[in-house]
N, C-alpha and C. Protein backbone atom coordinates (compact mmCIF):
# COMPACT_ATOMS: atom_id res chain seq x y z
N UNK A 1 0.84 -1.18 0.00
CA UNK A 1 0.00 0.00 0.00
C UNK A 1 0.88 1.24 0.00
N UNK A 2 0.49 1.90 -0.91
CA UNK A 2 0.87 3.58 -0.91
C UNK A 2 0.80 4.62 0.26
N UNK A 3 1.60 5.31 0.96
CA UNK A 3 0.75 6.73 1.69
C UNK A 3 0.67 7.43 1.01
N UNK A 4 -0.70 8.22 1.35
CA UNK A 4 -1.37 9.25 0.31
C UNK A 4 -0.79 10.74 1.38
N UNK A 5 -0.63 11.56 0.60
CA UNK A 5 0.00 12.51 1.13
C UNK A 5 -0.46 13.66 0.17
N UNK A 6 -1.28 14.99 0.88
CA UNK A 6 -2.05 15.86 0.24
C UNK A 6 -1.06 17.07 0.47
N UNK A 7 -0.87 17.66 -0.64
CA UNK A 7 -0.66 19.35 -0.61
C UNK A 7 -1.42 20.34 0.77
N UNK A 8 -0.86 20.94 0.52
CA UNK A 8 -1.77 21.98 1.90
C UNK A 8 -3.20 22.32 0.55
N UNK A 9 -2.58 22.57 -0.37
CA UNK A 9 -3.91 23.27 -1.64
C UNK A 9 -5.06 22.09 -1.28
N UNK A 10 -4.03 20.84 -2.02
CA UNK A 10 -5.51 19.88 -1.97
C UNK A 10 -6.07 19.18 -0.76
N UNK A 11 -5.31 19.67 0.07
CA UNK A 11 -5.88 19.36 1.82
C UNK A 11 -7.29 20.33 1.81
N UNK A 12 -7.27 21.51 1.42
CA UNK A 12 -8.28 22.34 1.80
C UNK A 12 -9.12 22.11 0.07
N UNK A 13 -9.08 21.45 -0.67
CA UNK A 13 -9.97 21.14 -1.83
C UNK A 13 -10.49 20.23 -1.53
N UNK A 14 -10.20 19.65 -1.02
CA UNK A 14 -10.85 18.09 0.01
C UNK A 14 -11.50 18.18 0.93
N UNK A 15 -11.70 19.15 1.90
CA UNK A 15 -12.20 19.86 2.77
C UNK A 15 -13.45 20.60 2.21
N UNK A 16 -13.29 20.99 1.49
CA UNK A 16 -14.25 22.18 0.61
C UNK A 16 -15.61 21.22 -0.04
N UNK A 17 -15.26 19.77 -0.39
CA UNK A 17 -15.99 19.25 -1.31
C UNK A 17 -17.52 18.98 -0.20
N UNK A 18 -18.29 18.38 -0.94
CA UNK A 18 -19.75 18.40 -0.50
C UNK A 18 -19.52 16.23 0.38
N UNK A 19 -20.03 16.31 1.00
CA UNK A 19 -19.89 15.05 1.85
C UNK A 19 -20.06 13.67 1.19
N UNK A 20 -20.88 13.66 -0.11
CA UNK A 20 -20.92 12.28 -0.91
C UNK A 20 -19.58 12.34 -1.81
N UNK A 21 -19.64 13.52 -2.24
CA UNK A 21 -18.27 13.44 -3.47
C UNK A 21 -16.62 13.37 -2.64
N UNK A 22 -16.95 13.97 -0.99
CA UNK A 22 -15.35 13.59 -0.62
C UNK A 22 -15.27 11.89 -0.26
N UNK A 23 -16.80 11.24 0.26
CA UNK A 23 -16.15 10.05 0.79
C UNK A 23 -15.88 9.24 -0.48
N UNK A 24 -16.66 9.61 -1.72
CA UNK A 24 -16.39 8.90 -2.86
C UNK A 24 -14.39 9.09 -3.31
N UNK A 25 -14.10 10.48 -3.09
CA UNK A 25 -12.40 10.82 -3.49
C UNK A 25 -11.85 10.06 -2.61
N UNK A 26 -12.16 9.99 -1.16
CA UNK A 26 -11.22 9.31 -0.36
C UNK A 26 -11.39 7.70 -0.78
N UNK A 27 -12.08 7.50 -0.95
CA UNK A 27 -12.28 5.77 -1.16
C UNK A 27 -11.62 5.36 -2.62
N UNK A 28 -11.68 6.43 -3.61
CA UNK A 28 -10.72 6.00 -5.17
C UNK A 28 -9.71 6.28 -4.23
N UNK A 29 -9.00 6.99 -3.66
CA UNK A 29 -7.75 7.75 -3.32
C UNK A 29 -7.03 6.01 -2.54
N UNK A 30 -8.08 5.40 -1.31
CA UNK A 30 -7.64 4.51 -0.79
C UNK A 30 -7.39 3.27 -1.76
N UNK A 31 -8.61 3.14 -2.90
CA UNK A 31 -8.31 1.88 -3.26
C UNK A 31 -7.27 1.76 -4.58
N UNK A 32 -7.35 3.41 -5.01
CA UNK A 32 -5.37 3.28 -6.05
C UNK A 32 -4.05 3.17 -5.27
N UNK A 33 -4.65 3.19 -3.75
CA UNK A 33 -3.18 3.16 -2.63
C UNK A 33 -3.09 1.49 -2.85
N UNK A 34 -4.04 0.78 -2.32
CA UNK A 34 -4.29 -0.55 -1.85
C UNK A 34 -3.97 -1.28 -2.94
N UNK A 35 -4.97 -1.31 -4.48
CA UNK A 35 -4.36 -1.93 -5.11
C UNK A 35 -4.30 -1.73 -6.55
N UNK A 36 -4.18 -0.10 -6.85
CA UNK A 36 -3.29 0.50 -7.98
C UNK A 36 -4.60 0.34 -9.16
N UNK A 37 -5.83 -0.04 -8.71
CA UNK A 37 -6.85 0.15 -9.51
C UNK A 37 -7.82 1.83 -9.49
N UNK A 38 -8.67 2.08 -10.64
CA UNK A 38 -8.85 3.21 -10.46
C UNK A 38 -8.69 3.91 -12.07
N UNK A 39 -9.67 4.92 -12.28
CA UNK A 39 -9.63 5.40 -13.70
C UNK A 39 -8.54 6.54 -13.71
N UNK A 40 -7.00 6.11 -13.97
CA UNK A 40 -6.25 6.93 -13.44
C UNK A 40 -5.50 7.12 -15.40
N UNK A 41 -4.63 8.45 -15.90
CA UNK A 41 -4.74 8.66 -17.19
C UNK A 41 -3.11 9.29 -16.51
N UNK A 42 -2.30 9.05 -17.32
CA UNK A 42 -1.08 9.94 -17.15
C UNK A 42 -1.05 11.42 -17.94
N UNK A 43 -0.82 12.52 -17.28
CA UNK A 43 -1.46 13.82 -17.99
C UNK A 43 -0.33 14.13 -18.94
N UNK A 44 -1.14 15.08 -20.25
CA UNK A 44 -0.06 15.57 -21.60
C UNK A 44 0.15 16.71 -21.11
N UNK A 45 1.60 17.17 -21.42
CA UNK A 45 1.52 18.45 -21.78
C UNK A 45 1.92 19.03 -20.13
N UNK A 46 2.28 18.24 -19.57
CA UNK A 46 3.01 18.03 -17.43
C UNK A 46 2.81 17.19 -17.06
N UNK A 47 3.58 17.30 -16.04
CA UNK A 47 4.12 15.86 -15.23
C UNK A 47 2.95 15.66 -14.42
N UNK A 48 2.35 13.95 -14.21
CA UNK A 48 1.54 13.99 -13.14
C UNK A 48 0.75 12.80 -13.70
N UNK A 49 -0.47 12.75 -12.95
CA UNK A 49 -1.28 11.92 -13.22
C UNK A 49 -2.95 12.09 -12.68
N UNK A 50 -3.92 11.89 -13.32
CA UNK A 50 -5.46 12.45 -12.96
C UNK A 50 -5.84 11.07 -13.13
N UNK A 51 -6.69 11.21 -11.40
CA UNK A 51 -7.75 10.06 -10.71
C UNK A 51 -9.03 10.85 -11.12
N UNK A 52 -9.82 10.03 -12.30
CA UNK A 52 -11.23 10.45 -12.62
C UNK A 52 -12.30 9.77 -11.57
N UNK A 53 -13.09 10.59 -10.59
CA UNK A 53 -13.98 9.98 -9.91
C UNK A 53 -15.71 10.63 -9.95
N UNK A 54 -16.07 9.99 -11.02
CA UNK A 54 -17.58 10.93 -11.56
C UNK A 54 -17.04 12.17 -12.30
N UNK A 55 -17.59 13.42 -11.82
CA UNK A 55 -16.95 14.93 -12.03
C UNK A 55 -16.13 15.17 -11.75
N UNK A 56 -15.49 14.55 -10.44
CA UNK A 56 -14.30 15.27 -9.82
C UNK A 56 -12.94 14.19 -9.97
N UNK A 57 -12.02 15.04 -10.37
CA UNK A 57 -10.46 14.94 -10.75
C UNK A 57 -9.73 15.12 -9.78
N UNK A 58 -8.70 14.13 -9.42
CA UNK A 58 -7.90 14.31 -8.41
C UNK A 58 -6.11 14.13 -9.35
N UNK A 59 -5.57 15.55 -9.22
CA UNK A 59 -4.10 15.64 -9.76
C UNK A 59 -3.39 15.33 -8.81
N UNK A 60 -2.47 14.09 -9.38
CA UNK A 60 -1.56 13.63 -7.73
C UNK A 60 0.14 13.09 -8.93
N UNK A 61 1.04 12.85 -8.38
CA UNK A 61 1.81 12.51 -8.48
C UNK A 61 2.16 11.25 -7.49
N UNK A 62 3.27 10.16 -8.15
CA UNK A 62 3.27 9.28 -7.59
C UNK A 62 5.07 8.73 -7.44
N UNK A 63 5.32 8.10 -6.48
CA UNK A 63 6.39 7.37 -6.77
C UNK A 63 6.28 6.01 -6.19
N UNK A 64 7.47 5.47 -5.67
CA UNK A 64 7.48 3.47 -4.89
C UNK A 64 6.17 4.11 -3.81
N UNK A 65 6.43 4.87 -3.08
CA UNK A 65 5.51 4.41 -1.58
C UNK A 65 4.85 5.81 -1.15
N UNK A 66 4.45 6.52 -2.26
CA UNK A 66 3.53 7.41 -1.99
C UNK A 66 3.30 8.25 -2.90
N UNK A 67 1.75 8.29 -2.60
CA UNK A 67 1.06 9.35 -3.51
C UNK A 67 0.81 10.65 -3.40
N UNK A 68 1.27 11.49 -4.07
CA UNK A 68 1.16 13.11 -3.45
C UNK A 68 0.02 13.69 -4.07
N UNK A 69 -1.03 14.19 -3.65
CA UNK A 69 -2.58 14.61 -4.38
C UNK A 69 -1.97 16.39 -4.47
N UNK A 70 -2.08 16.72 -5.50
CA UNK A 70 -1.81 18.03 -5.52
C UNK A 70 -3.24 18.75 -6.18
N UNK A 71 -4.46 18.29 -6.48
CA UNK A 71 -5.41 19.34 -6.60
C UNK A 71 -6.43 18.35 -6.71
N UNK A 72 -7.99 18.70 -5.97
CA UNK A 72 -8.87 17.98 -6.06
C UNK A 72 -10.13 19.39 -6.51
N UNK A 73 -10.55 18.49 -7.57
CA UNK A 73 -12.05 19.36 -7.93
C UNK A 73 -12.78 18.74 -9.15
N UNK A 74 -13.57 19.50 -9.44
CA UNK A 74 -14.65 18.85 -10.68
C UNK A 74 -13.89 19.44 -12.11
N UNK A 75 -14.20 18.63 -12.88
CA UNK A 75 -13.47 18.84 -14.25
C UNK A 75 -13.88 19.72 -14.90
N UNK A 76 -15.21 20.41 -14.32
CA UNK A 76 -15.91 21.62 -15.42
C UNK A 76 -15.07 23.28 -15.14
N UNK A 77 -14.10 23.12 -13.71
CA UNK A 77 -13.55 23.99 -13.47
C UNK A 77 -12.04 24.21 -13.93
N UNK A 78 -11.03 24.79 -12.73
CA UNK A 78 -10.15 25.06 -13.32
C UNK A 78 -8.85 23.61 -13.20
N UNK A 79 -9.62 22.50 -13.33
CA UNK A 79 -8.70 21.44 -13.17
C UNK A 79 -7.58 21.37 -13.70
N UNK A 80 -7.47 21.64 -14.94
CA UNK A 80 -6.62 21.45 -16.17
C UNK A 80 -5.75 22.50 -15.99
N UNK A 81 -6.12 23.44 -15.78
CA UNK A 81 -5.18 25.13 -15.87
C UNK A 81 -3.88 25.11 -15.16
């Protein structure tokens, strides 16, 4: 298993979200730790990688034993930017 390890940004984007859509992020977040499954896309154009969960996108980077979440939100916003 991975430790997941949040930005201060996406600590408080995670915080911010509405109560069905965070336990849904935390539970993709746990089960790409556990066992690397998950609608996950390596991003063009920068370094990184996006966890698709419904609307909301989680930008994280990864290495051997941990995952760093650097922005959580819905894709209609400024995800991509």
């Amino acid at each position: 298993m991975k430790t997941i390890v949040f930005t201060h940004a996406a600590a408080r984007d995670f915080d911010a979200l509405p109560a069905e859509p965070r336990a849904a992020v935390g539970s993709a977040l746990i089960e790409y730790a556990t066992s690397g499954h998950g609608d996950v896309k390596k991003l063009k154009g920068r370094e990184g990688f996006r966890l698709r969960i419904g609307r909301y996108r989680v930008i994280f980077d990864e290495d051997r034993t941990t995952i760093l979440a650097i922005y959580i939100g819905k894709r209609e916003t400024t995800t991509y930017r």
